[in-house]
N, C-alpha and C. Protein backbone atom coordinates (compact mmCIF):
# COMPACT_ATOMS: atom_id res chain seq x y z
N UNK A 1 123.27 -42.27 82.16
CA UNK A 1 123.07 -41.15 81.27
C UNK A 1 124.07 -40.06 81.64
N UNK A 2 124.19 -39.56 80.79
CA UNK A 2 125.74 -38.29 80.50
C UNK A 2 124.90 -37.30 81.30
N UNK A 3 125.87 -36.36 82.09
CA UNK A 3 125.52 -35.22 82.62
C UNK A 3 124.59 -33.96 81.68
N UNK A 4 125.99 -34.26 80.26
CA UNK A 4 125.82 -33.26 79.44
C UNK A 4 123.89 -33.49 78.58
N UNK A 5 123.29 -34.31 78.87
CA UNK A 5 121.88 -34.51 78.45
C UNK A 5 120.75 -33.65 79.76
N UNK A 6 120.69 -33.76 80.48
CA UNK A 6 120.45 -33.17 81.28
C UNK A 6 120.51 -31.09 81.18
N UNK A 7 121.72 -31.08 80.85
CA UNK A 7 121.95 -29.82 80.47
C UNK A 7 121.35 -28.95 79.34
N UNK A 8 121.65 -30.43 78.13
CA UNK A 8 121.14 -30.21 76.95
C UNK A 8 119.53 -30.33 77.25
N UNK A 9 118.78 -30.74 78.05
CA UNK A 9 117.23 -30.74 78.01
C UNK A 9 117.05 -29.13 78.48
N UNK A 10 117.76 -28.92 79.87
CA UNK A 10 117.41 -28.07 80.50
C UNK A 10 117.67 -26.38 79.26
N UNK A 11 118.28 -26.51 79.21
CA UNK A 11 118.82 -25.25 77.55
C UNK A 11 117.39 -25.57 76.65
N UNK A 12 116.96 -26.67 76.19
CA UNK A 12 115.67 -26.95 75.52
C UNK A 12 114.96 -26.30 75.89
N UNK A 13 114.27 -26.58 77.69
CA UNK A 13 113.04 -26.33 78.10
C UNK A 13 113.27 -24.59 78.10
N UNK A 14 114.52 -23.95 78.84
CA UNK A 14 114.20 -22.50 78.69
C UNK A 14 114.23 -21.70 77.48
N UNK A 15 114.72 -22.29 76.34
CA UNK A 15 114.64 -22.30 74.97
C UNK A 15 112.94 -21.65 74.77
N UNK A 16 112.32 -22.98 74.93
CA UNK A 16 110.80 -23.10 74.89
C UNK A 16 110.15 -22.06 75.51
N UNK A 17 110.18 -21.97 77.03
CA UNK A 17 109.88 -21.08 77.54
C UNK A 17 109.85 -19.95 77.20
N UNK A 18 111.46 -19.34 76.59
CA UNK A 18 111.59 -17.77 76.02
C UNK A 18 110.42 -17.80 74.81
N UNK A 19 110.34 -18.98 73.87
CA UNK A 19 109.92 -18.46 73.06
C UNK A 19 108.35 -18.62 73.27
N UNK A 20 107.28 -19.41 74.33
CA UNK A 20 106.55 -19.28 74.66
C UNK A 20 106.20 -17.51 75.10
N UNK A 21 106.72 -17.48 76.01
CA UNK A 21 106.56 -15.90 76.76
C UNK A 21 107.07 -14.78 75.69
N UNK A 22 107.70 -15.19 74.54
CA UNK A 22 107.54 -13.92 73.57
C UNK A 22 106.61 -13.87 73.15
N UNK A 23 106.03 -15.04 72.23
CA UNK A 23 104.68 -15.31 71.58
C UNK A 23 103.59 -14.75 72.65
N UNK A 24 103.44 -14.82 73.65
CA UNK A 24 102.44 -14.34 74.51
C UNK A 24 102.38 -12.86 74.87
N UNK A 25 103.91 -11.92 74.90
CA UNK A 25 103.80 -10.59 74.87
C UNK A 25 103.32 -10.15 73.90
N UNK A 26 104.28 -11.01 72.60
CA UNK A 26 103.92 -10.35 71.49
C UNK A 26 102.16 -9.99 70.65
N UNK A 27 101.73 -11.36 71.26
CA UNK A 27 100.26 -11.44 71.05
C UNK A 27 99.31 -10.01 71.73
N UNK A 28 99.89 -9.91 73.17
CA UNK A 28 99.20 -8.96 73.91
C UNK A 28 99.36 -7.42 73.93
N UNK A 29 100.83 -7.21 72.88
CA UNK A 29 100.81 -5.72 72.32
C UNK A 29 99.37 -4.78 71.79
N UNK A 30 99.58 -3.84 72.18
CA UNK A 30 98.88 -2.97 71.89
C UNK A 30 98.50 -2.33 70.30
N UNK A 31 99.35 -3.27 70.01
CA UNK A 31 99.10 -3.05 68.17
C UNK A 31 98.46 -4.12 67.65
N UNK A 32 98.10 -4.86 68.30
CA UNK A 32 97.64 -6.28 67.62
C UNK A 32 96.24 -5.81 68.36
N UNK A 33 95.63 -4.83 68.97
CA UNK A 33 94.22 -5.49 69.57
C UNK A 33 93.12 -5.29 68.29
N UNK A 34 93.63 -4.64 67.58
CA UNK A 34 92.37 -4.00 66.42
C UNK A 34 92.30 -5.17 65.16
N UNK A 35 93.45 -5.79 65.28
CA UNK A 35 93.18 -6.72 63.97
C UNK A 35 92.52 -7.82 64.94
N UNK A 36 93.36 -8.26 65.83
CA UNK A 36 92.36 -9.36 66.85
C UNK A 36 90.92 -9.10 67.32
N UNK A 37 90.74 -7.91 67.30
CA UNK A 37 88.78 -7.66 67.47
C UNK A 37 88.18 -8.42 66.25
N UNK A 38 88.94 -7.73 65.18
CA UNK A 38 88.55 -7.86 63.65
C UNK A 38 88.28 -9.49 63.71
N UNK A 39 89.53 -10.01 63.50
CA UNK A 39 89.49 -11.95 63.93
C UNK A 39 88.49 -11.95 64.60
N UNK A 40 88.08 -11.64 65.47
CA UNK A 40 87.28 -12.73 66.53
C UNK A 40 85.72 -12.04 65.99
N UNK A 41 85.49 -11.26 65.39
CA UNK A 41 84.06 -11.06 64.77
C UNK A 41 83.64 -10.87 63.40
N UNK A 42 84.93 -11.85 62.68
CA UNK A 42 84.36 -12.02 61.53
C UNK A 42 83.68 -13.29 61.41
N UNK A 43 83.91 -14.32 62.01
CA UNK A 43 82.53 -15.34 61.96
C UNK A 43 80.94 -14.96 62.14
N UNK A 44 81.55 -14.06 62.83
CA UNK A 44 79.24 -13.61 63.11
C UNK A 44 79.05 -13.03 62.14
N UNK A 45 79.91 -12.09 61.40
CA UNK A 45 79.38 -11.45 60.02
C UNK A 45 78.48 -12.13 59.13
N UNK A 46 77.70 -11.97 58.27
CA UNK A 46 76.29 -12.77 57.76
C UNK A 46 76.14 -12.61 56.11
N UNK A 47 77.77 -13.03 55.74
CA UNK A 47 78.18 -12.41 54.54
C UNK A 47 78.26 -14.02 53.56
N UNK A 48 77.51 -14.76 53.60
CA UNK A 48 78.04 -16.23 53.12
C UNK A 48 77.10 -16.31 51.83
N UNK A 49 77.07 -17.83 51.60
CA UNK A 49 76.05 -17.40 50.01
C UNK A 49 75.01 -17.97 50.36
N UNK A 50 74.01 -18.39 49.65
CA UNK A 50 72.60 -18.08 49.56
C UNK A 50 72.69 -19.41 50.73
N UNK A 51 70.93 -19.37 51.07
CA UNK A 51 70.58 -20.41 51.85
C UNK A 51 70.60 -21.92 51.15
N UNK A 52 70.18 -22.01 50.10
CA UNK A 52 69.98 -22.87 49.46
C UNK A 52 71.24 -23.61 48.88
N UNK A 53 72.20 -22.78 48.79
CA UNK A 53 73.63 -23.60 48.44
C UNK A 53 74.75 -23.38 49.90
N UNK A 54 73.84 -24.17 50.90
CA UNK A 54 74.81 -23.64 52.07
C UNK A 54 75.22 -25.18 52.28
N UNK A 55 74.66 -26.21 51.91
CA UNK A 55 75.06 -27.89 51.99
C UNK A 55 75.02 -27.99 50.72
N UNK A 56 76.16 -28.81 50.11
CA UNK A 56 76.10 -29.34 48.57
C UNK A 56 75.68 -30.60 48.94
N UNK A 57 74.89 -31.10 47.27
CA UNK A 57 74.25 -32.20 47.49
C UNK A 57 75.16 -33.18 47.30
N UNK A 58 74.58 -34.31 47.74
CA UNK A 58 75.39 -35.84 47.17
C UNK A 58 75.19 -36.50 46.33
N UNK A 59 75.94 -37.02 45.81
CA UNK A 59 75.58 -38.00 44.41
C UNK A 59 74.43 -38.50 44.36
N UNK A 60 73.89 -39.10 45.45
CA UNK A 60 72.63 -39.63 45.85
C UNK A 60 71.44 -38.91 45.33
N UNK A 61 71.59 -37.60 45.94
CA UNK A 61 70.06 -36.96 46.27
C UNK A 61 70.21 -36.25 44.56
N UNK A 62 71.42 -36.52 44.01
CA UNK A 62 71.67 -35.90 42.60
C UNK A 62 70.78 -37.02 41.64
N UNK A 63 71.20 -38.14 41.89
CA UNK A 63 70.19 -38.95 41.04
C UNK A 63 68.81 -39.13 41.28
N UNK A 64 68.02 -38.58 42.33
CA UNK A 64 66.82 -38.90 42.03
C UNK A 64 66.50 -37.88 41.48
């Protein structure tokens, strides 16, 4: 195997890396914490539709 592959991986992996560790600052800015609260507690919100249409039926339970 060619030297130049080796090189070319190694340029890949810190490639990756930079753009790992941006994605991770960028996530942890101080401007992102208020929409990320928001995200992480809109599932508990209790805003869905009725009880009764929370499973649709199946063809099945439609014909009897």
């Amino acid at each position: 195997m060619s030297p130049a592959w080796g090189h070319a991986t190694g340029v890949l992996i810190l490639l990756m890396m930079a753009a790992f560790i941006g994605i991770w600052v960028w996530a942890w800015l101080p401007y992102h914490k208020r929409n990320f609260s928001w995200l992480a507690r809109l599932p508990m919100e209790d805003q869905g539709a009725a009880p009764d249409d929370s499973i649709p039926a199946t063809d099945e339970e439609q014909r009897r």
